[in-house]
C-alpha atoms as a PDB file:
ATOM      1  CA  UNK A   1      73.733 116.094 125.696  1.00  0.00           C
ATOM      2  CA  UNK A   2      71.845 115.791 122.576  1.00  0.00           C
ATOM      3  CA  UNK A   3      69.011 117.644 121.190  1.00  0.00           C
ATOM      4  CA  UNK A   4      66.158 115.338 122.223  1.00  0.00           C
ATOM      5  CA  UNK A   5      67.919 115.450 126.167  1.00  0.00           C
ATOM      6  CA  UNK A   6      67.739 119.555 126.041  1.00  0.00           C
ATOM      7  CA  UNK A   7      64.067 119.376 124.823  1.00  0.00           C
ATOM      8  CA  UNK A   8      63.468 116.916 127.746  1.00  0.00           C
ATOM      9  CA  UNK A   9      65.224 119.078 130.052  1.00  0.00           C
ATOM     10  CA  UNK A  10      63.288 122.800 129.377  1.00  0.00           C
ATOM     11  CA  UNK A  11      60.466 120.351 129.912  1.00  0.00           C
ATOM     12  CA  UNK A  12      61.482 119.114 132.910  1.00  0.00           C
ATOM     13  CA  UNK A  13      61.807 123.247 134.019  1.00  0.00           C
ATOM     14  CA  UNK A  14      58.725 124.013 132.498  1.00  0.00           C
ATOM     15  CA  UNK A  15      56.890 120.806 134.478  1.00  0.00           C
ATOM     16  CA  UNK A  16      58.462 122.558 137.695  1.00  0.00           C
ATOM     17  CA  UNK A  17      60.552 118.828 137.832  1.00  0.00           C
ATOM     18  CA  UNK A  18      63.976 120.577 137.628  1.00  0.00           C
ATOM     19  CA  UNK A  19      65.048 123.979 139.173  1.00  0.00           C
ATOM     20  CA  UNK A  20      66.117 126.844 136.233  1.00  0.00           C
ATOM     21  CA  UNK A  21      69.641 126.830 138.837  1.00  0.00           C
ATOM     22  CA  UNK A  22      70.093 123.036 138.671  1.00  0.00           C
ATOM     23  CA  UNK A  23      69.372 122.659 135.225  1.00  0.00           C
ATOM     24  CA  UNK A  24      71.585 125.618 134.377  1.00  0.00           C
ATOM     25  CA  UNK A  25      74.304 123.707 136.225  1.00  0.00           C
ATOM     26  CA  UNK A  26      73.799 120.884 134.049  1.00  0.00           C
ATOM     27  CA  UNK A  27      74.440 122.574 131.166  1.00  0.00           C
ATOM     28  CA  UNK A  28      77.091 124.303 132.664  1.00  0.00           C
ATOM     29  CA  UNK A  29      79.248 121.065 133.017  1.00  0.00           C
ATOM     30  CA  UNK A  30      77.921 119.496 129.353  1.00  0.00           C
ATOM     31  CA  UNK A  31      80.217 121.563 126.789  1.00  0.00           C
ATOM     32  CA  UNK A  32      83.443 119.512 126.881  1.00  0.00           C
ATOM     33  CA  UNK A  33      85.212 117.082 129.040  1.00  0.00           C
ATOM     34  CA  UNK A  34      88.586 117.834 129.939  1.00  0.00           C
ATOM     35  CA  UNK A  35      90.350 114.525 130.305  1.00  0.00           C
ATOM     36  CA  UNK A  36      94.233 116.236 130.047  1.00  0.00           C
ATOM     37  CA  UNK A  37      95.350 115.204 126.806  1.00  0.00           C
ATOM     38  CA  UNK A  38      91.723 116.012 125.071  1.00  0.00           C
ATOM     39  CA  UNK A  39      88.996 118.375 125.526  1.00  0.00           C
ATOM     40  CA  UNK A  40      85.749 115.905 124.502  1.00  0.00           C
ATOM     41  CA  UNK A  41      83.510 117.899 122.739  1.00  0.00           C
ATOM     42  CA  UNK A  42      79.344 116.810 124.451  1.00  0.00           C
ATOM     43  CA  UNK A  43      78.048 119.418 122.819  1.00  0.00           C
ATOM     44  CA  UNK A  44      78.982 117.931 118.960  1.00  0.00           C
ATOM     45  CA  UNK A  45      75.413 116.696 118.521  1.00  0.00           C
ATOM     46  CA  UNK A  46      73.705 119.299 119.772  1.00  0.00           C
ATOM     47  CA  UNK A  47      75.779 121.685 117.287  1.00  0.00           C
ATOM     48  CA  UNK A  48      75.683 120.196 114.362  1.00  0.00           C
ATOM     49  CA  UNK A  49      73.324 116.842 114.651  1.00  0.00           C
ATOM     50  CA  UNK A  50      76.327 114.748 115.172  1.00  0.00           C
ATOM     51  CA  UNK A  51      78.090 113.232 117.777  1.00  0.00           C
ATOM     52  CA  UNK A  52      82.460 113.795 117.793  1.00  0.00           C
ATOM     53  CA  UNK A  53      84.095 110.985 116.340  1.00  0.00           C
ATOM     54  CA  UNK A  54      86.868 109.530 117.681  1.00  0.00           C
ATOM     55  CA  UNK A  55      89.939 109.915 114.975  1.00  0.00           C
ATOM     56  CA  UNK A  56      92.289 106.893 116.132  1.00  0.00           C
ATOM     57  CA  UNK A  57      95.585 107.085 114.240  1.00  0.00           C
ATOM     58  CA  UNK A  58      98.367 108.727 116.033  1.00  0.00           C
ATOM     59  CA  UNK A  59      96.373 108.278 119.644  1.00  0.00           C
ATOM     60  CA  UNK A  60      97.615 105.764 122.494  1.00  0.00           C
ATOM     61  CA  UNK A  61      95.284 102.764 123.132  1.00  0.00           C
ATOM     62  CA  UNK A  62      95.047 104.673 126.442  1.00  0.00           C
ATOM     63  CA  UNK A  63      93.588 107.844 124.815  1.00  0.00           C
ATOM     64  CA  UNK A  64      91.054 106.100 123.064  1.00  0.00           C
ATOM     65  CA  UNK A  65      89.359 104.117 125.316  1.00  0.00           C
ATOM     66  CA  UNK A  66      89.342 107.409 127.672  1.00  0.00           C
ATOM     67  CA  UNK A  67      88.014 109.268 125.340  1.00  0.00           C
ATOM     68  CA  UNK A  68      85.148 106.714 124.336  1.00  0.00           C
ATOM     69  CA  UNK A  69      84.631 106.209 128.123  1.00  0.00           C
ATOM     70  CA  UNK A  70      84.163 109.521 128.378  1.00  0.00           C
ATOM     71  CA  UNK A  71      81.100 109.431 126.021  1.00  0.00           C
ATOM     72  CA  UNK A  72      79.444 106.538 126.857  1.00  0.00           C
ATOM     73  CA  UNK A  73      79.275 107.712 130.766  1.00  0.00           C
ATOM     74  CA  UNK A  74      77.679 111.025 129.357  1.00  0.00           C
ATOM     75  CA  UNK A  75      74.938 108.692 127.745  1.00  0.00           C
ATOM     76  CA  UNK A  76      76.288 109.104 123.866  1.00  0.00           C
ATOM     77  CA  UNK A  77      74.355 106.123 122.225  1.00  0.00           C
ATOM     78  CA  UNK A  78      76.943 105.566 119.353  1.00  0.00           C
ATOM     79  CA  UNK A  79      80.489 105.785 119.183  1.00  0.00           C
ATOM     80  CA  UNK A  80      82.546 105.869 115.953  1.00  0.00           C
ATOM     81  CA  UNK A  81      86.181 105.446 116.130  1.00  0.00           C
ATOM     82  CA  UNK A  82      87.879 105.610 113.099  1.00  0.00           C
ATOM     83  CA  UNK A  83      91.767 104.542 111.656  1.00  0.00           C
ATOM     84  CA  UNK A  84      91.056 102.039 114.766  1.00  0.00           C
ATOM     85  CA  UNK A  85      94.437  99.240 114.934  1.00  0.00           C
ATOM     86  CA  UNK A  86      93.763  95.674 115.993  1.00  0.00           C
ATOM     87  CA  UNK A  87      95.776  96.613 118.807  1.00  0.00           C
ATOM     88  CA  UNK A  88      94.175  99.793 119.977  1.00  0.00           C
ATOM     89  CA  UNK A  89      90.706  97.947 119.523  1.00  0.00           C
ATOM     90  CA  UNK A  90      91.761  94.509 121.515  1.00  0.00           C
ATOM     91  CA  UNK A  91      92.597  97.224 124.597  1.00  0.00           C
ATOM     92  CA  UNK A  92      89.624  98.884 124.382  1.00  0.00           C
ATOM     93  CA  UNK A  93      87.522  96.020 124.307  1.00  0.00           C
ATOM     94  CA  UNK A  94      88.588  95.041 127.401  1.00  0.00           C
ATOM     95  CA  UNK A  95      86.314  97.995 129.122  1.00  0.00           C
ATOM     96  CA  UNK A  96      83.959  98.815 126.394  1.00  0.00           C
ATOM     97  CA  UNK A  97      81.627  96.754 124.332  1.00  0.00           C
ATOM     98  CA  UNK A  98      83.608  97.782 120.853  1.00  0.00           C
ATOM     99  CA  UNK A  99      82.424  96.008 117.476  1.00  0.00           C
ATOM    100  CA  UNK A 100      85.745  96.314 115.409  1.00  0.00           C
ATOM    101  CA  UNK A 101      85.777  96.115 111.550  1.00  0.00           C
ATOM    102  CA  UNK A 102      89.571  95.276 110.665  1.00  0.00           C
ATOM    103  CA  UNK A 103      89.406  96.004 106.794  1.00  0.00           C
ATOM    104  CA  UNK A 104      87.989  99.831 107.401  1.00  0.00           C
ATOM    105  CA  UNK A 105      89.766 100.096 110.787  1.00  0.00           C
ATOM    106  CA  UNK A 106      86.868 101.317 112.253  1.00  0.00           C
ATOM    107  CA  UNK A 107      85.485 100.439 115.836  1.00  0.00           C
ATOM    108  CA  UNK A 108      81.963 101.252 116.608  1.00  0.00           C
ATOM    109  CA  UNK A 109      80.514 101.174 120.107  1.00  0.00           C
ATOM    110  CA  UNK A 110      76.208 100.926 120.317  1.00  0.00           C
ATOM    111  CA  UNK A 111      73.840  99.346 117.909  1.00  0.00           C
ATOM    112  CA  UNK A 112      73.585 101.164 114.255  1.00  0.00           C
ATOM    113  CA  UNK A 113      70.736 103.172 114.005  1.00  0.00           C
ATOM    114  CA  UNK A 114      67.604 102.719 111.393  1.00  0.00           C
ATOM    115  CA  UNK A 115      68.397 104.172 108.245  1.00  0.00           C
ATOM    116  CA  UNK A 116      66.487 107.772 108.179  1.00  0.00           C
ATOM    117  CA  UNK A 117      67.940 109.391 105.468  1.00  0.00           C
ATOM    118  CA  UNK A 118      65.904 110.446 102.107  1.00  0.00           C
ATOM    119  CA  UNK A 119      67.285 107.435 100.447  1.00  0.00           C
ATOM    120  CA  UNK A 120      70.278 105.526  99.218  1.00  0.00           C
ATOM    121  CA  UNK A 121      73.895 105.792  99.412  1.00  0.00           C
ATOM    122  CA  UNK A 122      76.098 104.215  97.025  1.00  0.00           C
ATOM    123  CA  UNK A 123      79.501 103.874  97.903  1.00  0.00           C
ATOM    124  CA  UNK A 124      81.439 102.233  94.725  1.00  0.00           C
ATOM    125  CA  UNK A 125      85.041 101.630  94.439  1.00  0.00           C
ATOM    126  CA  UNK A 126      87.351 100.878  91.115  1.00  0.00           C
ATOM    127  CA  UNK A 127      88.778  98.072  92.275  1.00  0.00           C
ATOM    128  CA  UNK A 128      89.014  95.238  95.353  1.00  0.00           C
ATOM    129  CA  UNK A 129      92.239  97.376  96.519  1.00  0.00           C
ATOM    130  CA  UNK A 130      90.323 100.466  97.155  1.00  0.00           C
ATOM    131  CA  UNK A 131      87.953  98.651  99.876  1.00  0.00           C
ATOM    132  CA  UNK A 132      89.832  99.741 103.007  1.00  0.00           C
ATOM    133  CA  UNK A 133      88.575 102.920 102.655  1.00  0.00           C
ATOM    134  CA  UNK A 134      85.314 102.557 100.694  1.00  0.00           C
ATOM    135  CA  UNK A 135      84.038 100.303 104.137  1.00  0.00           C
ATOM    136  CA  UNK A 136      85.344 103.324 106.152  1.00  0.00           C
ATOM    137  CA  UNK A 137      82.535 105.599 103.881  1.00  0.00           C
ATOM    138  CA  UNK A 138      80.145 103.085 104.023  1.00  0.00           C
ATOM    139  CA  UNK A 139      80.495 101.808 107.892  1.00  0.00           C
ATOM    140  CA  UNK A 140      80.203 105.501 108.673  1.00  0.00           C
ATOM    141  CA  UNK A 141      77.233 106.330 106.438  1.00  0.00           C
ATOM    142  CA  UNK A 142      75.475 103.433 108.157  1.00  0.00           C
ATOM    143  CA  UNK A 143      76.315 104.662 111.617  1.00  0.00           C
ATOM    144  CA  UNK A 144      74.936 108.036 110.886  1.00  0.00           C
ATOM    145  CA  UNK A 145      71.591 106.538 110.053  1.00  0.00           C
ATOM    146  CA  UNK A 146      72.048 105.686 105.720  1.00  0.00           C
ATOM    147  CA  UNK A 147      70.942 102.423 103.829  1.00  0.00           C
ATOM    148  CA  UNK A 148      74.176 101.794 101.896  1.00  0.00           C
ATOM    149  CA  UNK A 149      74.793 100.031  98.896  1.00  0.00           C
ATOM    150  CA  UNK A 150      78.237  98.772  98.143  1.00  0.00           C
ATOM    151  CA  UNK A 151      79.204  98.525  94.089  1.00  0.00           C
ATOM    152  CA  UNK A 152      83.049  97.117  94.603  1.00  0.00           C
ATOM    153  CA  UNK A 153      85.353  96.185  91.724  1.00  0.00           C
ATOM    154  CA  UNK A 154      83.621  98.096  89.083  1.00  0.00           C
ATOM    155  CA  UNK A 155      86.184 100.383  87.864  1.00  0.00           C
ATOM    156  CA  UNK A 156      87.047 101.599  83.721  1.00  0.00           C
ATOM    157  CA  UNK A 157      89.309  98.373  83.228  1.00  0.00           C
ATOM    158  CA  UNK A 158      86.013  96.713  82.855  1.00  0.00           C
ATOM    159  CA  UNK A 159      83.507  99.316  83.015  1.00  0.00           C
ATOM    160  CA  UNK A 160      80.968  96.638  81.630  1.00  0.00           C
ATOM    161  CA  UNK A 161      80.540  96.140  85.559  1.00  0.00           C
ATOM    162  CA  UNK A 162      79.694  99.442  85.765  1.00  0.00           C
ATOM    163  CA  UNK A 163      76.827  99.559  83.457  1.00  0.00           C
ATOM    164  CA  UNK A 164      75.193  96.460  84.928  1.00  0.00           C
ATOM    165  CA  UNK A 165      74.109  98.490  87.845  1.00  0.00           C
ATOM    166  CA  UNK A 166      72.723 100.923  86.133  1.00  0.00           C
ATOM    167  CA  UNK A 167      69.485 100.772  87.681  1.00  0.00           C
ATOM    168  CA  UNK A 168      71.291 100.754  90.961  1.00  0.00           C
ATOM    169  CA  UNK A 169      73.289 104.159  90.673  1.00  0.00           C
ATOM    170  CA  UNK A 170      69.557 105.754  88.948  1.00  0.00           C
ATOM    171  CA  UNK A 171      68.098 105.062  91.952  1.00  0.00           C
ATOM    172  CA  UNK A 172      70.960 106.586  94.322  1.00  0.00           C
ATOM    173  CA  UNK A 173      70.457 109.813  96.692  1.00  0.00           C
ATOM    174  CA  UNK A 174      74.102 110.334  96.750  1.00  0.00           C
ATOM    175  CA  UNK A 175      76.999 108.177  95.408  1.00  0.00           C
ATOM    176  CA  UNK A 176      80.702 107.866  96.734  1.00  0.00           C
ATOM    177  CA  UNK A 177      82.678 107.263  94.341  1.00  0.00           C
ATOM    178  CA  UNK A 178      86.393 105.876  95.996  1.00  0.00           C
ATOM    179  CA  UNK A 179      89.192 105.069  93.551  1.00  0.00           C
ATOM    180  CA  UNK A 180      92.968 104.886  92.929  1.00  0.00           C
ATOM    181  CA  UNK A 181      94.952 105.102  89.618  1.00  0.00           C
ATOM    182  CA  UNK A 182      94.132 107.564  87.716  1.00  0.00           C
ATOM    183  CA  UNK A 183      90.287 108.110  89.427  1.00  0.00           C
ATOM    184  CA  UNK A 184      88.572 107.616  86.449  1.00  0.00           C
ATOM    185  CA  UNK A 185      85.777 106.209  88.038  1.00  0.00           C
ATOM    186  CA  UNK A 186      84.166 109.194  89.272  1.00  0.00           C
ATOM    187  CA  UNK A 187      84.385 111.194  85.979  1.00  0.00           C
ATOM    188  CA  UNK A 188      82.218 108.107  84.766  1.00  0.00           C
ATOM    189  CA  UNK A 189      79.703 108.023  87.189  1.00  0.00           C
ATOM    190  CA  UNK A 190      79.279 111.669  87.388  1.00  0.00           C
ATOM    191  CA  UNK A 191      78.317 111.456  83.593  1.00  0.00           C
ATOM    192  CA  UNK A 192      75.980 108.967  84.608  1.00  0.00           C
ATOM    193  CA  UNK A 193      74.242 109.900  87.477  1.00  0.00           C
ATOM    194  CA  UNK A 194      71.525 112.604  88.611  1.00  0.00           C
ATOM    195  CA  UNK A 195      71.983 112.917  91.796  1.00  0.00           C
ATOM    196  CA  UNK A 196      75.666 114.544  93.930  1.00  0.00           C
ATOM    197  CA  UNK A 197      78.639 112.635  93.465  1.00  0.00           C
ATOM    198  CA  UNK A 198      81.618 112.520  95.911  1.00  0.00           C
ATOM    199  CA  UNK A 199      85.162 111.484  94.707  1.00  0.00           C
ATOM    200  CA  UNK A 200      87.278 109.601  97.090  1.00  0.00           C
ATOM    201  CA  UNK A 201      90.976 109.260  95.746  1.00  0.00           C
ATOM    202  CA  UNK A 202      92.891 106.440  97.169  1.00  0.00           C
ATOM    203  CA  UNK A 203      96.603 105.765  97.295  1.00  0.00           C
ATOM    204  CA  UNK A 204      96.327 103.326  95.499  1.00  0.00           C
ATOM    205  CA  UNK A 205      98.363 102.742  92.579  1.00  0.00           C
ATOM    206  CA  UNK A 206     101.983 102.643  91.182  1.00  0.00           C
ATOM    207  CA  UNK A 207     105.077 105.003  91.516  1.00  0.00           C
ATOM    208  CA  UNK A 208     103.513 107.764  89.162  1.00  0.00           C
ATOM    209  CA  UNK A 209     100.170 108.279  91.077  1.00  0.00           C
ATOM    210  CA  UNK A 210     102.451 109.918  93.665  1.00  0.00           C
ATOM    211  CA  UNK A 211     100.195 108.273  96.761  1.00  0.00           C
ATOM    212  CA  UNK A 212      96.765 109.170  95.861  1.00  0.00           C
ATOM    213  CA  UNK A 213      97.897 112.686  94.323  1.00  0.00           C
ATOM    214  CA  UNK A 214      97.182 111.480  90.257  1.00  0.00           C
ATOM    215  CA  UNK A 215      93.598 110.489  91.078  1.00  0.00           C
ATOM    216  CA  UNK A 216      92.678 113.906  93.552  1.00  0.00           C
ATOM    217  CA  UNK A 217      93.764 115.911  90.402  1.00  0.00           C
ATOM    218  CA  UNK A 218      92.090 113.790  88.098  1.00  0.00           C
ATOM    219  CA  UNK A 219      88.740 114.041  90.233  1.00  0.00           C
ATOM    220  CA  UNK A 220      88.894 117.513  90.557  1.00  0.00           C
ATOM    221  CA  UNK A 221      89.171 118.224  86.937  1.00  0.00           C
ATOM    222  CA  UNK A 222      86.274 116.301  85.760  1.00  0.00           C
ATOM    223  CA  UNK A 223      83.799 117.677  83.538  1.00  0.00           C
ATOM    224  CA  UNK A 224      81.197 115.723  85.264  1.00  0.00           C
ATOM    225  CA  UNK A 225      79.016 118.683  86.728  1.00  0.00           C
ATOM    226  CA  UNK A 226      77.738 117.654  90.311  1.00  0.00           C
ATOM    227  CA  UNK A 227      80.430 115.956  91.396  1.00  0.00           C
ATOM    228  CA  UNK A 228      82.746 117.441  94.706  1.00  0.00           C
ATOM    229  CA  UNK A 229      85.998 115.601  95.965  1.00  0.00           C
ATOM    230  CA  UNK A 230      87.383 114.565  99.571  1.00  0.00           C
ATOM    231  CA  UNK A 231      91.117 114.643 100.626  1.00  0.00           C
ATOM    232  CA  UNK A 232      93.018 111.148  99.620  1.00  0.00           C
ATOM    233  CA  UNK A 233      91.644 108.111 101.322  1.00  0.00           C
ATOM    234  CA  UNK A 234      88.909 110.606 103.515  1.00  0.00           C
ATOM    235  CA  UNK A 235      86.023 107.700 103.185  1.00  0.00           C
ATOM    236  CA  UNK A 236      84.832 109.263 106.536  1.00  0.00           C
ATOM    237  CA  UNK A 237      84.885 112.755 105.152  1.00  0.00           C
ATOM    238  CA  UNK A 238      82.970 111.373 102.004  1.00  0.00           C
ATOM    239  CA  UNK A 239      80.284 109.561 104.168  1.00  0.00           C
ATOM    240  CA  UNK A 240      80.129 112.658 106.610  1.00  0.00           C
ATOM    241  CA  UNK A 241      78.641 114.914 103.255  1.00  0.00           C
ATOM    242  CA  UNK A 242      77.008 112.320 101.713  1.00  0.00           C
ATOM    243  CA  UNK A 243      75.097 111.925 105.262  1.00  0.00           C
ATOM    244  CA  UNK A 244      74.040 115.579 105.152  1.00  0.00           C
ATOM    245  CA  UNK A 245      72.782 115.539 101.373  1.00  0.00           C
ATOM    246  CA  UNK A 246      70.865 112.263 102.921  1.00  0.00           C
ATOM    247  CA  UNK A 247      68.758 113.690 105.228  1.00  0.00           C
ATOM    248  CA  UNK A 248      68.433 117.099 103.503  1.00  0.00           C
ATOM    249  CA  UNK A 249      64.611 117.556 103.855  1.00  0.00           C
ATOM    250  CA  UNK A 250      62.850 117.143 100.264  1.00  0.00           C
ATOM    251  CA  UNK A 251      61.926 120.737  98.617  1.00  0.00           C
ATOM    252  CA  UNK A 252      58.358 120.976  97.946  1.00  0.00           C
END
């Protein structure tokens, strides 16, 4: 039950429409679902704005429809499932009405809400190899109600790229930055823009950038100010923050 629902509800109690004992039960039964092997958590949005996410990796084709069952029939409006297989999605498409994006492994269930933030999220990545999880960031900032603005391939090698979207990354509210390698990218962007950046190391990259590990170090040592870093190929986590920066309200 989300926030708008509870409003409607104390209404409802208030209107005389709904006994205080029935809508107490109501309640009652909303925290979590209990389906065995998970507890779904209906109270997410209410908490914290946000509906649970669905993480997919690891879970049975089963589980996940179950689980996204589960939410739909308690009238959640979007569902986000993320590190979604082909597989996993193909199963659960044969009960729900799934929209699955194969390059960020993300199924989405529901129509993608208006954008409502304050204004735009960039999500940029070094290079074509990093897009897996860059469309995870951006995919999820767009399902949590962000206008997005993808910069791909623009990394140091040619950071000409970069600087012909200069206007672009003035103009962002928040910019995910998602690279492999050595990360540079961030450190670069950080220097350039004004507004929070978020460093997304990938795992991309050759025998030396030990999976991801070379560019997290290099991110968290830049002497960019205003710039945080996510775990190693977190876009969700990334778009998650960046979300919440988004719709901080404006100070006066």
């Amino acid at each position: 039950m989300n926030r708008p629902e509870i409003l409607s509800l104390l209404k409802e109690i208030k209107l005389g429409a709904i006994s205080p004992e029935d809508a107490l039960q109501k309640l009652r039964t909303e925290p979590f679902e209990d389906l065995g092997y998970a507890k779904v958590d209906h109270h997410r949005e209410l908490r914290r704005g946000v509906p649970e996410v669905i993480y997919g990796a690891r879970k049975t084709p089963e589980q996940i429809a179950g689980i996204a069952k589960s939410m739909v029939d308690r009238g959640q409006k979007l569902v986000l499932i993320t590190r979604l297989t082909s597989e996993a999605a193909e199963f659960a498409k044969k009960e729900l009405s799934l929209k699955y994006h194969e390059i960020a492994q993300i199924g989405i269930i529901g129509e993608i809400p208006k954008p409502s933030g304050i204004g735009k999220i960039i999500v940029a990545t070094g290079g074509t190899s990093d897009m897996p999880v860059a469309e995870e960031a951006a995919l999820t900032a767009e399902a949590l109600g962000n206008e997005v603005v993808r910069l791909y391939d623009v990394g140091v090698a040619g950071v000409h790229r970069l600087f012909s979207h200069l206007d672009v990354i003035m103009d962002a509210q928040v910019i995910v930055s998602v690279a492999g390698m050595e990360g540079a990218l961030t450190s670069v962007i950080g220097g350039l823009a004004d507004c929070p950046v978020i460093g997304v190391p990938t795992s991309v990259g050759y025998g030396a950038s030990f999976g991801g590990v070379a560019a997290l170090l290099s991110m968290l040592n830049s002497c960019a100010g205003g710039v945080s870093v996510v775990n190693i190929d977190n876009g969700f986590g990334a778009a998650y923050l960046a979300s919440i920066i988004n719709h901080q309200k404006k100070l006066s």
